[in-house]
C-alpha atoms as a PDB file:
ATOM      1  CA  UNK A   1       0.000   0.000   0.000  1.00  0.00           C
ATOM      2  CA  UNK A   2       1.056   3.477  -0.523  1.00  0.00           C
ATOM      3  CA  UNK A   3      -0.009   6.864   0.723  1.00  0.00           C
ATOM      4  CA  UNK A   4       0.928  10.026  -1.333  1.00  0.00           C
ATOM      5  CA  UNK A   5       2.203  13.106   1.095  1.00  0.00           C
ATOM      6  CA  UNK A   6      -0.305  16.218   0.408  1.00  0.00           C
ATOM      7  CA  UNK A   7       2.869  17.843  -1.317  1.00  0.00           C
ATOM      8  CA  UNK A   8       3.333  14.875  -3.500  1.00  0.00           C
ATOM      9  CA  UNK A   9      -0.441  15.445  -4.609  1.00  0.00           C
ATOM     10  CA  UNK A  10       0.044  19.293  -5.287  1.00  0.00           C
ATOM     11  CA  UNK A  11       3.396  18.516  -7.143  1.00  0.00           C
ATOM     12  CA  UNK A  12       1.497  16.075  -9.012  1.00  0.00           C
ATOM     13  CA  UNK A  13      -1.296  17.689  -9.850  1.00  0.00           C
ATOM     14  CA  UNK A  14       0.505  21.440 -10.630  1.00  0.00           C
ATOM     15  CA  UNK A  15       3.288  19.042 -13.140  1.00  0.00           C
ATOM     16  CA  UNK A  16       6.067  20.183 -10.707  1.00  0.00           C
ATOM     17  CA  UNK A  17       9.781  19.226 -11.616  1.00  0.00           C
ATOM     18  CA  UNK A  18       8.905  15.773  -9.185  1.00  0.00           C
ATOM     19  CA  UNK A  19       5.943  14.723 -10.237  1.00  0.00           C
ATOM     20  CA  UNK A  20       7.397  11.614 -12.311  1.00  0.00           C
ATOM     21  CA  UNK A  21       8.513  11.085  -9.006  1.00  0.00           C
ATOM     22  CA  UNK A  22       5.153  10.085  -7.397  1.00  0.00           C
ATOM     23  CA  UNK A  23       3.071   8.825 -10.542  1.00  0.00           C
ATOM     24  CA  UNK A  24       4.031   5.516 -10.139  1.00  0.00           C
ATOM     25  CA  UNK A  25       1.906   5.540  -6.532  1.00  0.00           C
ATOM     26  CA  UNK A  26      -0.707   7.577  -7.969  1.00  0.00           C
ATOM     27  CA  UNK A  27      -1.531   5.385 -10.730  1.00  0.00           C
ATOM     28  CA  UNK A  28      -1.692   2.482  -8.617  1.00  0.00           C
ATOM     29  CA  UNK A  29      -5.002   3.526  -7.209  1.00  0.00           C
ATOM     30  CA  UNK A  30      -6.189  -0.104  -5.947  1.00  0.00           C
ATOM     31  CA  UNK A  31      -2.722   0.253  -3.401  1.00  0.00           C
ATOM     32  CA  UNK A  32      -3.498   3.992  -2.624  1.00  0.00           C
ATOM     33  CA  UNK A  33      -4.339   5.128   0.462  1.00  0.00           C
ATOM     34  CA  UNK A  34      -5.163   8.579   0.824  1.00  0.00           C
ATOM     35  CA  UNK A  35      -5.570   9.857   4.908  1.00  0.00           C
ATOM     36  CA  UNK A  36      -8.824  12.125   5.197  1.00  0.00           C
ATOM     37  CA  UNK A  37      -6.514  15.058   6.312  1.00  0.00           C
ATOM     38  CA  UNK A  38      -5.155  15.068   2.950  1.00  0.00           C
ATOM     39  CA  UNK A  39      -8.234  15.999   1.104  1.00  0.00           C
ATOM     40  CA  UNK A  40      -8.201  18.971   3.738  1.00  0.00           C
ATOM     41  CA  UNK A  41      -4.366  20.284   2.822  1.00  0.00           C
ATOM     42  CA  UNK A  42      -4.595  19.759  -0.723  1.00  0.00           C
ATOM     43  CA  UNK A  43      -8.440  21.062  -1.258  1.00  0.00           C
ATOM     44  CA  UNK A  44      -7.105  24.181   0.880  1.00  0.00           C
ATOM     45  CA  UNK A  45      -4.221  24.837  -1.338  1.00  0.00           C
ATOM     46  CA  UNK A  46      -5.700  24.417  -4.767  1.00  0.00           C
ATOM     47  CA  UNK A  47      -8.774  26.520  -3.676  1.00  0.00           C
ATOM     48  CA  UNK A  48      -6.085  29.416  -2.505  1.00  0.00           C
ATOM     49  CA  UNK A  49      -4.193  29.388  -5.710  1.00  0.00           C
ATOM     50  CA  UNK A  50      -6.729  28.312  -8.336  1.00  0.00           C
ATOM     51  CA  UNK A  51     -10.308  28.471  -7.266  1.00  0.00           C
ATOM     52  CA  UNK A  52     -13.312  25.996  -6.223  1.00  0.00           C
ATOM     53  CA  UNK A  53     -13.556  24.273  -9.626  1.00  0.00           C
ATOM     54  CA  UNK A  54      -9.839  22.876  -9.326  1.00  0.00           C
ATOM     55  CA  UNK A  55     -10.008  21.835  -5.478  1.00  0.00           C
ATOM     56  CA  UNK A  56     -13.322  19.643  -5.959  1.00  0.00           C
ATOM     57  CA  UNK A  57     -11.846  17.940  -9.390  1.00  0.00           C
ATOM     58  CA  UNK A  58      -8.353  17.759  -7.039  1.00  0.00           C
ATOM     59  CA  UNK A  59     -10.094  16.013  -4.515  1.00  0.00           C
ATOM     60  CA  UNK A  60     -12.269  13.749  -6.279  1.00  0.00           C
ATOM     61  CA  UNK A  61      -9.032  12.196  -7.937  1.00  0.00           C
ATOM     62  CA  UNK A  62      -7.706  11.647  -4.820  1.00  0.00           C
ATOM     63  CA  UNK A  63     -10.914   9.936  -4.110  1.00  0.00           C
ATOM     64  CA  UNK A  64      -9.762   7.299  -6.442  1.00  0.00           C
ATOM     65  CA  UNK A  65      -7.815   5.982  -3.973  1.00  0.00           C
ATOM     66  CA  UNK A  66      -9.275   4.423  -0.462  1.00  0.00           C
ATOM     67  CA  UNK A  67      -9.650   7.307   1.700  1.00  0.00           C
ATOM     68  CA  UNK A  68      -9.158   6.841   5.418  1.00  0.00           C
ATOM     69  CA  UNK A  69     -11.101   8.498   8.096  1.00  0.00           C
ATOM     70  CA  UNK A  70      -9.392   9.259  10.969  1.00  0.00           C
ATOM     71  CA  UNK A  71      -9.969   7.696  13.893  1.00  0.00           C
ATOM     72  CA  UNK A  72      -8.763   8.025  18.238  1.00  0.00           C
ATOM     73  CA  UNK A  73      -6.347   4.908  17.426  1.00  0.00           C
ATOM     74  CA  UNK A  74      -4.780   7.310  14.419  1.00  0.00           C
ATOM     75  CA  UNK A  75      -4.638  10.308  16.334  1.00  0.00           C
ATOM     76  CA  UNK A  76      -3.413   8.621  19.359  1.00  0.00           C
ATOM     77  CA  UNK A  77      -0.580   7.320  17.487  1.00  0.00           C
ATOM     78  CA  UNK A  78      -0.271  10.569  15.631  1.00  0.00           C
ATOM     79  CA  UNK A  79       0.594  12.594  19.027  1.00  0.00           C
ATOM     80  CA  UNK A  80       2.886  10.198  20.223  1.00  0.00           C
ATOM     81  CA  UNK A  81       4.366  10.836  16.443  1.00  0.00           C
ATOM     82  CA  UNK A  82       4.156  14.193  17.080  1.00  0.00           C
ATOM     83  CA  UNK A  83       5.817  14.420  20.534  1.00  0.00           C
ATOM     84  CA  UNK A  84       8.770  11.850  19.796  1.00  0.00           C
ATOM     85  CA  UNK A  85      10.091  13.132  16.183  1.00  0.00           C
ATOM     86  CA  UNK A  86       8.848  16.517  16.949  1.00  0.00           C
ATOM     87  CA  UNK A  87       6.997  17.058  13.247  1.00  0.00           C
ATOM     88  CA  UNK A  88       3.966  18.850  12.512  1.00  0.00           C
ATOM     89  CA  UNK A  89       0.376  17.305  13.216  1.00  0.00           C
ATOM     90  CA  UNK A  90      -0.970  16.484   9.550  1.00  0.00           C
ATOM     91  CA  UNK A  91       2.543  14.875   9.232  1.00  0.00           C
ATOM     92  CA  UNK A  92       2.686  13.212  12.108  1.00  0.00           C
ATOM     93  CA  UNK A  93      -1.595  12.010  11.287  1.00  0.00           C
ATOM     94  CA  UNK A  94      -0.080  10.684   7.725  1.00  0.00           C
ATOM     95  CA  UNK A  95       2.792   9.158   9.176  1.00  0.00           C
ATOM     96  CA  UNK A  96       0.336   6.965  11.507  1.00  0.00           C
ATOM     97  CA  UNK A  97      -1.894   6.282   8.777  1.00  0.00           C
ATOM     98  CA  UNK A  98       0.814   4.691   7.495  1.00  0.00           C
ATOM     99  CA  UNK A  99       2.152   2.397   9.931  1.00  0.00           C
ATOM    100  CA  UNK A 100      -1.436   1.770  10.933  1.00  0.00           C
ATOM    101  CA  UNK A 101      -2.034   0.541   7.032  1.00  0.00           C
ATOM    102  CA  UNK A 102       2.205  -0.585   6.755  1.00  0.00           C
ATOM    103  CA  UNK A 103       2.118   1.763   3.872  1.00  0.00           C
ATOM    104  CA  UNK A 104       5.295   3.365   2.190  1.00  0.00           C
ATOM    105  CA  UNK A 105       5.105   7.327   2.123  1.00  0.00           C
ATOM    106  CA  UNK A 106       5.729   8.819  -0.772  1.00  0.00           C
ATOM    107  CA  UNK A 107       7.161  12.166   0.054  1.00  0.00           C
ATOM    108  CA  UNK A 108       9.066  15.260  -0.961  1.00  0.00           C
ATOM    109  CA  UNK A 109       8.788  16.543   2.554  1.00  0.00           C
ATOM    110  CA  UNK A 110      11.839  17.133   4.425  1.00  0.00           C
ATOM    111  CA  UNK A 111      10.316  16.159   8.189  1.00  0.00           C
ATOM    112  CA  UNK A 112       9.854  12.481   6.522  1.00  0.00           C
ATOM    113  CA  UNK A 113      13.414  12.737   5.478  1.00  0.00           C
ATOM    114  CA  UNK A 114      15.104   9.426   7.000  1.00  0.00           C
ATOM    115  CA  UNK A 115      11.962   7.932   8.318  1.00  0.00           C
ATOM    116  CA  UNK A 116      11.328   4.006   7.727  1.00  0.00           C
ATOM    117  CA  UNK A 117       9.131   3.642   4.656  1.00  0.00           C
ATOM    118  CA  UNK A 118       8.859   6.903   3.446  1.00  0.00           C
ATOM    119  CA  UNK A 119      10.439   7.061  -0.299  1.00  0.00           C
ATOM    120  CA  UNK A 120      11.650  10.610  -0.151  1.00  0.00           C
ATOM    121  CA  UNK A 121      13.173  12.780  -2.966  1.00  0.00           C
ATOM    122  CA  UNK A 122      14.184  16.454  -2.467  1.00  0.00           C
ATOM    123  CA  UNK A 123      12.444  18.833  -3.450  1.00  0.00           C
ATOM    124  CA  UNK A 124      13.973  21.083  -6.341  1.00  0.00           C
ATOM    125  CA  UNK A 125      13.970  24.468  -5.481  1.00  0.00           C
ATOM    126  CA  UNK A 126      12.622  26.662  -8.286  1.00  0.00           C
END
């Protein structure tokens, strides 16, 4: 199984300088996982720089995938996440999603950096 970091979605989706980089998880739709609080961070972002139209079609390919509400046993695990690698919450929600699911993380997000199963590539700067 594989889970898609929101900024693996946006790079995706805007044909960023990685995206080649996370099609191979994208396409694989019956193995994606996509955490609830992903919809949230990528709707967000498309809505601020595109508009309404964009977010809902972002967000209904993401739907593609089997999208996983969050539950206490995530979020539990998420603040112990949280508190012992000292990384944001939506990382730290994905990152339990993932080892809830043993899911690779397919990231261009430097907290994930070094983590076990999390394929990370830099991100070019631009």
């Amino acid at each position: 199984m594989n889970i898609v970091d929101s900024c693996g979605w946006i790079e995706y989706l805007s044909d960023g300088k990685n995206a080649l980089f996370f099609e191979e998880a994208l396409l694989d739709t019956d193995n994606l996982l996509v955490p609830s609080i992903s919809i949230y961070e990528v709707f967000k972002k498309v809505l601020s720089e595109k508009d309404e139209e964009n977010a809902l079609l972002a967000v209904s390919l993401m739907q593609q995938g089997q999208v996983v509400d969050l539950d206490s046993t995530i979020f539990i695990s998420a603040a112990k996440i949280s508190y012992d690698l000292k990384i944001p919450m939506a990382d730290s929600v994905i990152l339990a999603t993932a080892q809830t699911y043993n899911a690779t993380i397919w990231t261009q997000d430097e907290h994930f950096e070094g983590i076990k199963g999390v394929k990370y590539v830099r991100k070019d700067s631009k």
